[in-house]
Protein backbone atom coordinates (compact mmCIF):
# COMPACT_ATOMS: atom_id res chain seq x y z
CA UNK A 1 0.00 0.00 0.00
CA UNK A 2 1.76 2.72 1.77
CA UNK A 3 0.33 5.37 -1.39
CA UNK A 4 1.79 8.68 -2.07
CA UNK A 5 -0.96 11.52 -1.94
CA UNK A 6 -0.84 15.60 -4.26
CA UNK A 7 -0.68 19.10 -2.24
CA UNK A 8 -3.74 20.43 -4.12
CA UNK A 9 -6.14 17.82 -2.81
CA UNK A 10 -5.54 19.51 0.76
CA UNK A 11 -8.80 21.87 -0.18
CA UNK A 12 -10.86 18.97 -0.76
CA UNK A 13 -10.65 17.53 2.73
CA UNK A 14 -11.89 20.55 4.13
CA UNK A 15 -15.08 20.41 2.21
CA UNK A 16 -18.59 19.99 4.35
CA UNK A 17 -20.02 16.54 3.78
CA UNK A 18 -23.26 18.26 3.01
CA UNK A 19 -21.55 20.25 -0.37
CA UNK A 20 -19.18 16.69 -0.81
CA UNK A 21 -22.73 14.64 -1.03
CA UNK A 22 -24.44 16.99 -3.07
CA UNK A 23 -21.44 17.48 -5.67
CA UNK A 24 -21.15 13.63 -5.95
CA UNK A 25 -24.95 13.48 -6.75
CA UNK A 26 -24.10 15.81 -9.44
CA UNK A 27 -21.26 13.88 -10.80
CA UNK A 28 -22.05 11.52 -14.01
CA UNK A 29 -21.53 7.78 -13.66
CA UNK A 30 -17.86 6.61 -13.71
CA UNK A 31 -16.58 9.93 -11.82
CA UNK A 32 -16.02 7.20 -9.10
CA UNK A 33 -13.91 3.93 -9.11
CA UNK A 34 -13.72 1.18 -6.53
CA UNK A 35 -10.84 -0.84 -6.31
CA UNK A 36 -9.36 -3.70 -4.35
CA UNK A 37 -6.25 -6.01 -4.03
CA UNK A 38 -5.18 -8.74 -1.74
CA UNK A 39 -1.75 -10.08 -1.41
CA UNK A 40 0.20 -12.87 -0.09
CA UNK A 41 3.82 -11.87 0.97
CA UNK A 42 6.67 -13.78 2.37
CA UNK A 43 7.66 -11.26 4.43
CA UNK A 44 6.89 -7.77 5.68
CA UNK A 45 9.36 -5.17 4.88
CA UNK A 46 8.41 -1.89 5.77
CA UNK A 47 11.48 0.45 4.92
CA UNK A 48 13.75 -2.30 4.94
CA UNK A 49 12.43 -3.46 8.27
CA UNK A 50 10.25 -7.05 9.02
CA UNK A 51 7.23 -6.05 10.80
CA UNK A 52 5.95 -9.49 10.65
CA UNK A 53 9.01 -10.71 12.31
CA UNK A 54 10.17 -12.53 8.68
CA UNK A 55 6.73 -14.11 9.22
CA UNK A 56 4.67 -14.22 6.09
CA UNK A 57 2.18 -11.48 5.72
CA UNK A 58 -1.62 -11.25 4.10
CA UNK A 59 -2.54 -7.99 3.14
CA UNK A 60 -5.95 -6.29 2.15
CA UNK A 61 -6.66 -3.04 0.04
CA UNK A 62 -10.09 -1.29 -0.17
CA UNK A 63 -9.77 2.69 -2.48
CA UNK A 64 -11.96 4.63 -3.79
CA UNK A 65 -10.59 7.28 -6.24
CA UNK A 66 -12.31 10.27 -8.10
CA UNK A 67 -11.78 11.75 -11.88
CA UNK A 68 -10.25 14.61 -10.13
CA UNK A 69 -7.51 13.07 -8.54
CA UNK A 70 -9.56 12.76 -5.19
CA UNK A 71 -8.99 9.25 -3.04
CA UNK A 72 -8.99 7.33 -0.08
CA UNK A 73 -8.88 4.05 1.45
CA UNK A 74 -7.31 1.43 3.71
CA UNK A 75 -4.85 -1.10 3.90
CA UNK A 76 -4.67 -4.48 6.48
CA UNK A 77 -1.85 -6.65 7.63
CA UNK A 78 -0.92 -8.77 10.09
CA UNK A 79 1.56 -7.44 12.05
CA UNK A 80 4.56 -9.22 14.97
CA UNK A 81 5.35 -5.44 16.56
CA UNK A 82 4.39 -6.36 20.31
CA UNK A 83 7.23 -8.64 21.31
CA UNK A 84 6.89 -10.35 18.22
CA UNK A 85 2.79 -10.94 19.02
CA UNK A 86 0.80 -11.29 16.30
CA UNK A 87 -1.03 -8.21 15.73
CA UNK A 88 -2.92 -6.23 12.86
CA UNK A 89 -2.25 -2.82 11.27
CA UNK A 90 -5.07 -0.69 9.25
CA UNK A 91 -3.56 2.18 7.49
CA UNK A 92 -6.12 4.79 6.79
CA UNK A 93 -5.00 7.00 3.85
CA UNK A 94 -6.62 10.03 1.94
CA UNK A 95 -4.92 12.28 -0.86
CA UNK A 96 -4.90 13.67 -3.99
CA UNK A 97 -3.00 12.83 -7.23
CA UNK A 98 -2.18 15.13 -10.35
CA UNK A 99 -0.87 14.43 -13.72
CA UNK A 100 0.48 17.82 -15.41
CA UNK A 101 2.58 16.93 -18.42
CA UNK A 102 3.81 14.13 -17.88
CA UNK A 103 4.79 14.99 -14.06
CA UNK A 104 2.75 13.22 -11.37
CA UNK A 105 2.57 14.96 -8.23
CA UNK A 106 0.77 13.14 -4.97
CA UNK A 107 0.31 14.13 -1.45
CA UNK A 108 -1.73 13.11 1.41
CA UNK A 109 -1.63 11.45 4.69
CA UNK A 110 -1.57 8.27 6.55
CA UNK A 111 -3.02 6.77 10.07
CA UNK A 112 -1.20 3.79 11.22
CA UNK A 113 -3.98 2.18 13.47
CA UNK A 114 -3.03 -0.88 15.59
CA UNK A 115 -6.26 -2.38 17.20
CA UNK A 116 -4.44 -4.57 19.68
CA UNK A 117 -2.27 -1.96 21.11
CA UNK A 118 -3.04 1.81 20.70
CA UNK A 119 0.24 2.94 21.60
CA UNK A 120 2.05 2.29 18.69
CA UNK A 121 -0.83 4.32 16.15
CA UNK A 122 0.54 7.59 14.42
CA UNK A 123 0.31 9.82 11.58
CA UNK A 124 2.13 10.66 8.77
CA UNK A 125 2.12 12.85 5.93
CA UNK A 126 4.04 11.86 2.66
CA UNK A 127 4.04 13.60 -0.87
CA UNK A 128 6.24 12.53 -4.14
CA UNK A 129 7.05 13.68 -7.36
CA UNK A 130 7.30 11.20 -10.36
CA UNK A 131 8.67 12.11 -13.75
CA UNK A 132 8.78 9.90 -16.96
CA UNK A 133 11.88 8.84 -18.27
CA UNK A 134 11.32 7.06 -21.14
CA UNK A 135 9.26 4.17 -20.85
CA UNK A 136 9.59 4.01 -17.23
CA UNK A 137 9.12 6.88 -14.13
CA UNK A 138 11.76 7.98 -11.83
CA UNK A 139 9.85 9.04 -8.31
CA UNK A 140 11.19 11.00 -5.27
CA UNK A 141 9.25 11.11 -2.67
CA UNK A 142 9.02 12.01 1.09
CA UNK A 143 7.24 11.18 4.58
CA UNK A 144 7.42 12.83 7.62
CA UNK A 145 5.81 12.19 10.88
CA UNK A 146 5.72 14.85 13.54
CA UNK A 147 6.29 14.27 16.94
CA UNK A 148 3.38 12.56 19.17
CA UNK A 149 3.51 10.74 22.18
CA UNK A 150 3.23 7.36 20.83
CA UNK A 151 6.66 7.63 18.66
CA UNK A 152 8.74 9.11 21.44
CA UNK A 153 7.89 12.73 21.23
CA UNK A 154 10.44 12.99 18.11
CA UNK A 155 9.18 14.06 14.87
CA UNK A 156 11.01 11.43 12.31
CA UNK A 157 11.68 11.78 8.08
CA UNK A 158 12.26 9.62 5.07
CA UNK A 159 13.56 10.39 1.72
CA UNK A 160 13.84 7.61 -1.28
CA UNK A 161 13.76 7.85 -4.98
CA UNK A 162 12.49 4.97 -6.60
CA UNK A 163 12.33 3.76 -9.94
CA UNK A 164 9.99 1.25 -11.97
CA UNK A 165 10.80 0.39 -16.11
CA UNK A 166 9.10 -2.02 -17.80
CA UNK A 167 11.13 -4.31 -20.36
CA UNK A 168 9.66 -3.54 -23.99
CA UNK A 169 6.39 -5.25 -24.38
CA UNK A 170 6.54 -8.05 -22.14
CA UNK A 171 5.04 -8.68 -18.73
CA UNK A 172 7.86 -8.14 -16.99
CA UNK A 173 9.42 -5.07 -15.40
CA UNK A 174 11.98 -4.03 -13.12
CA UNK A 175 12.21 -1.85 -10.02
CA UNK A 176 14.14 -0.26 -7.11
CA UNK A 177 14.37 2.21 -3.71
CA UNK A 178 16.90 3.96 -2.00
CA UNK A 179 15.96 5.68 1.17
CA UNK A 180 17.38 7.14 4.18
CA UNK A 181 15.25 7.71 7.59
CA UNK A 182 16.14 9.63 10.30
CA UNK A 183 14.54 11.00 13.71
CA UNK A 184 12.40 8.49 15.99
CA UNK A 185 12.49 5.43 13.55
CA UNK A 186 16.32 5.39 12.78
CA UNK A 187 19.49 7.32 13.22
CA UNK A 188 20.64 8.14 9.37
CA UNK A 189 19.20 4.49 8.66
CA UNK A 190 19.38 3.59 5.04
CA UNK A 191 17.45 0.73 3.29
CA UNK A 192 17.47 -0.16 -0.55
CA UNK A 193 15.59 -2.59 -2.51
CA UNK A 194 15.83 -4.20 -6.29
CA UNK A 195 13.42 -6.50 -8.04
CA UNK A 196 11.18 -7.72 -11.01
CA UNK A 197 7.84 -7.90 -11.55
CA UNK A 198 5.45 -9.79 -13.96
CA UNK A 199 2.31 -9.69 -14.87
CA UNK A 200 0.27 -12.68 -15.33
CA UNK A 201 -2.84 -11.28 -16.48
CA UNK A 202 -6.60 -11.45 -14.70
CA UNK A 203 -5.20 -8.85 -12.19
CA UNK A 204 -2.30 -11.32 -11.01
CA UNK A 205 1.58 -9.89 -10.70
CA UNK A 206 4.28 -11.82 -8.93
CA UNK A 207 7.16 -9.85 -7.98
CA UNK A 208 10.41 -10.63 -6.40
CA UNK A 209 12.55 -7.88 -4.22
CA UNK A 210 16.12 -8.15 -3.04
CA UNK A 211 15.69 -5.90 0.63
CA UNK A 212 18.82 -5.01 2.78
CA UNK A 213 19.65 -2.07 5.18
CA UNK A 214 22.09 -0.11 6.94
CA UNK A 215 22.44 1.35 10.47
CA UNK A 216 18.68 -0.62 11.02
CA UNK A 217 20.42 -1.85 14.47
CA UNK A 218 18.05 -4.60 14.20
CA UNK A 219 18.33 -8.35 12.70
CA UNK A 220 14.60 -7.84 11.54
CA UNK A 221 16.63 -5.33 9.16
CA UNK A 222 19.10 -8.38 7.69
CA UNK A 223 19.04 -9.10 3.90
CA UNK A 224 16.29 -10.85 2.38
CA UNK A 225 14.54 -12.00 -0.82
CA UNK A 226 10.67 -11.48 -0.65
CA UNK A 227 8.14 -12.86 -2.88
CA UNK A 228 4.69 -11.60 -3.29
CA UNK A 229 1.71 -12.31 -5.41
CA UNK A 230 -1.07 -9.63 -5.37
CA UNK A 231 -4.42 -9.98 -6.52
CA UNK A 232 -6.34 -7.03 -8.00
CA UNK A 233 -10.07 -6.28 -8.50
């Protein structure tokens, strides 16, 4: 999940529900779109880091996006964060994405909700920039989650690019992410990832990722190989 959300969508979560109802009324059929994926990961690596403690992880996406850019939605996983307890995690994400020549711009925020134990919950705001090059789109991006009581009373930052391009006309494509986090949930920590994806058609990818860190301080932060396959509706 973990989706990038666009600065001028900001307005739009201001808006009364009475005006939002009435404008959606308004709007002709297919203004809206419903979407869903599930996926089945070896492990979860969240910024380089298990959170499933190298456990494998099921995941589940419900979004709802508008013409204008407009979306929300949320995200489930199991989780291992409470002395390696199994646990679950609903992110709660809204935003806005923007296309304007070729230069996609998305911005938004995220709620990192943890039904068995309240104290680890937070919020974070992220935005990115992607920009085509060639076939494929070169993406820098950031997050950064001020301080609150349940992540120390430190605000914390991350910074990657990333990069996706697929390989001529086949199913298959290649990625990768550099990042470096600093503040509550590392000390100038770096992770990095490389991998391939394919698609096998009816909504189906597979997709293998080499994941590794630096200065994680933690073995959940070792190098791994994670598989995936992800199911979209």
């Amino acid at each position: 999940m973990r989706t990038l959300i666009a600065m001028a969508a900001l307005p739009l979560l201001f808006v009364s529900s009475g005006a939002f109802a009435q404008d959606a009324e308004e709007e002709p059929a297919g203004a809206w779109e419903i979407d869903a994926e599930v996926g089945v990961h070896s492990d979860y690596r969240f910024r380089g880091i298990s959170l499933s403690s190298k456990d494998p992880q099921v995941t589940a996406e419900v979004s709802v996006s508008h013409e204008s850019g407009f979306y929300a939605g949320v995200w489930a996983s199991n989780v291992a964060l409470n002395a390696g307890a199994d646990d679950v995690e609903l992110d709660l994400y809204a935003g806005y994405a923007a296309d304007l020549d070729g230069v996609s711009l998305d911005v938004g925020a995220v709620y990192y909700l943890y039904p068995g134990n309240s104290d680890f919950n937070y919020v974070e705001f992220l935005a990115s920039v992607g920009i085509a090059v060639g076939p494929g789109t070169v993406t820098v991006g950031a997050a950064y989650a001020p301080s609150q009581d349940n992540i120390g009373n430190q605000d914390n930052v991350y910074f990657y690019v990333s990069g996706d391009m697929p390989i001529g006309e086949t199913p298959l494509s290649l990625h990768g992410t550099f990042g470096i986090e600093d503040g509550a949930f590392g000390d100038n920590k770096r992770d990095w990832l490389v991998g391939a994806s394919y698609d096998l058609g009816s909504g189906v990818t597979a997709t293998v990722d080499y994941v590794d860190t630096a200065r994680a301080f933690s073995p959940l932060g070792d190098a791994t190989v994670v598989g995936r396959l992800t199911f979209a509706f």
